[in-house]
Protein backbone atom coordinates (compact mmCIF):
# COMPACT_ATOMS: atom_id res chain seq x y z
CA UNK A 1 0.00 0.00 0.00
CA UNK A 2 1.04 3.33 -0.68
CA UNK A 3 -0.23 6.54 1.25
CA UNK A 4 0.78 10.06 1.10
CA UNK A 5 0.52 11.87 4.68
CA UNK A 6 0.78 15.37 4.27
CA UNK A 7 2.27 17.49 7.69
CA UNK A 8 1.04 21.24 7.53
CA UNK A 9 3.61 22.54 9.52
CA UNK A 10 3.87 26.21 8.21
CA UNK A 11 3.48 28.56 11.56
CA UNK A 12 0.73 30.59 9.58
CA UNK A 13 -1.81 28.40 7.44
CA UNK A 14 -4.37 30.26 5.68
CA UNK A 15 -7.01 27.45 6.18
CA UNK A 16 -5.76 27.14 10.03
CA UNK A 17 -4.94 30.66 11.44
CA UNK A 18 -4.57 29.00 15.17
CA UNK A 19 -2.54 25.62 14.38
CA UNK A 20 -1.90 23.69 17.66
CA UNK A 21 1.28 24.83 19.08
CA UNK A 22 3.29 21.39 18.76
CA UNK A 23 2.90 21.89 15.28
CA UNK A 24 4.57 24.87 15.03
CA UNK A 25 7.79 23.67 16.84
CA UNK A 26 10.58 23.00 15.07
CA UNK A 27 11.34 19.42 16.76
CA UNK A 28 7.96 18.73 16.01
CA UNK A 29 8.43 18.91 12.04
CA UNK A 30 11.86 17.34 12.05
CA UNK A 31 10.33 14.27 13.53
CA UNK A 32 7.51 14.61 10.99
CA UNK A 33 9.79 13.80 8.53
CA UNK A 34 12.51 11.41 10.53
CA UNK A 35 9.28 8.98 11.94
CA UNK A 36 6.48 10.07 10.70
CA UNK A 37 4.62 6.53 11.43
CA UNK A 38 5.59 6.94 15.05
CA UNK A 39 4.53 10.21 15.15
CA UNK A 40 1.09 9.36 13.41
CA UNK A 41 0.96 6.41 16.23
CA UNK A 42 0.71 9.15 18.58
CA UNK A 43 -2.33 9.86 17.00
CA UNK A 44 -3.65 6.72 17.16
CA UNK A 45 -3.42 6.04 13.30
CA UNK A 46 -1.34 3.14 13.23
CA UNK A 47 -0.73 1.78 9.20
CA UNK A 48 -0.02 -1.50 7.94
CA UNK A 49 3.70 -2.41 7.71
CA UNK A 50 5.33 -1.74 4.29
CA UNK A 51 2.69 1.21 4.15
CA UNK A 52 5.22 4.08 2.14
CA UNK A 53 4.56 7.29 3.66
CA UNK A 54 5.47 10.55 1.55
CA UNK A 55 5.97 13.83 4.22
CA UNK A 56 4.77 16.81 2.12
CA UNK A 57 5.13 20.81 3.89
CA UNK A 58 3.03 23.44 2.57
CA UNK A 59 4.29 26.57 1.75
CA UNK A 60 3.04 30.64 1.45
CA UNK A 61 2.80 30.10 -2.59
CA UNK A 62 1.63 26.07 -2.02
CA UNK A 63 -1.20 24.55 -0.19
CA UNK A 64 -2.35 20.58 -0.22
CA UNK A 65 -5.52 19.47 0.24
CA UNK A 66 -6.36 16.34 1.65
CA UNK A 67 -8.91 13.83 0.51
CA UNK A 68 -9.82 10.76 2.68
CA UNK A 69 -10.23 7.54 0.85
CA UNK A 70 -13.11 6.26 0.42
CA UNK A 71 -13.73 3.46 2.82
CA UNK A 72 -15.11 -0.06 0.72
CA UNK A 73 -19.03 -0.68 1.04
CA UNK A 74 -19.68 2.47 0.86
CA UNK A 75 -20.45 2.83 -3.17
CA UNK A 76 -23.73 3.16 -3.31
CA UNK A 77 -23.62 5.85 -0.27
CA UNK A 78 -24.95 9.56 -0.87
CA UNK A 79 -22.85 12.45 -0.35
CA UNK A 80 -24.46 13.25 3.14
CA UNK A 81 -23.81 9.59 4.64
CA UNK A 82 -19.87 9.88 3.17
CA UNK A 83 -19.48 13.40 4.76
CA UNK A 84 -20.13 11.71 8.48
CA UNK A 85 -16.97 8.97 7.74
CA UNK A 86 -15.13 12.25 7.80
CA UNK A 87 -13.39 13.57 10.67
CA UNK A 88 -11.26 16.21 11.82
CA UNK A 89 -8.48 13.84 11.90
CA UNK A 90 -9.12 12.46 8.46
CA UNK A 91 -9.09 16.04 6.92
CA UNK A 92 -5.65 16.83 7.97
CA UNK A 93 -3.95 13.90 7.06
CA UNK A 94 -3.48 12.24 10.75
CA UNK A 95 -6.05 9.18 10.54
CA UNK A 96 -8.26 8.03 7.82
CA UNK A 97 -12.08 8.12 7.32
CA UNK A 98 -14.07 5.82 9.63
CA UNK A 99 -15.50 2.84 7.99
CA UNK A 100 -18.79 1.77 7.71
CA UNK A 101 -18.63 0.19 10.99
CA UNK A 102 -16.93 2.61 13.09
CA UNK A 103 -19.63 4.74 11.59
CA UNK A 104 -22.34 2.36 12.90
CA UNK A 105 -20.62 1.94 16.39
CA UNK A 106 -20.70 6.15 16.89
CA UNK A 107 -24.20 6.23 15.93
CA UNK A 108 -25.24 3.42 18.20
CA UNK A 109 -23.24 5.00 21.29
CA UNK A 110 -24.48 8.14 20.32
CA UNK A 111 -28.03 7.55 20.84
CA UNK A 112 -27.05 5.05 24.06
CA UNK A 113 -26.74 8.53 25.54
């Protein structure tokens, strides 16, 4: 498998004026790019070994934009039930979407409330 993880590590991003502060450290970034699997294991998004991860920095004239795969058995979804396999984490690169039933297992704790 072969997955690009992209680290936004500029001190000002235009789509994130208030970045978390760890992000902005310098030690931070040079460990994005010297372990970035044990850095995204941190975050709880552990891959599958011989996963090839690609470390990509934005800059003032370049911006990324990340696009979570599309979980399978979710083809025949609309465009409303694929926007809730989306998270916060997914978006910036640090985890990828929930699956159908991680999805499922939300919902069901959700309403458990």
């Amino acid at each position: 498998m072969d997955i690009s993880i992209l680290f936004l590590v500029r001190s000002n991003h235009s789509c994130n004026p208030h970045p978390p502060a760890h992000c902005q450290r310098s030690a931070y970034r040079a460990r994005a790019v010297r372990d970035p699997s044990g850095l995204l294991a941190e975050f709880g998004t552990v891959l599958p070994e011989g996963t090839a991860i690609r470390v990509h920095d934005s800059t003032a004239d370049l911006r990324y934009l990340v696009v979570p795969e599309r979980p399978p058995g979710t083809d025949d979804w609309s465009e409303e039930r694929l926007a809730a396999l989306v998270t916060r984490d997914s978006l910036i690169g640090v985890a990828q979407a929930l699956t159908p039933a991680q999805l499922a297992a939300r919902e069901t704790a959700a309403t458990a409330m």
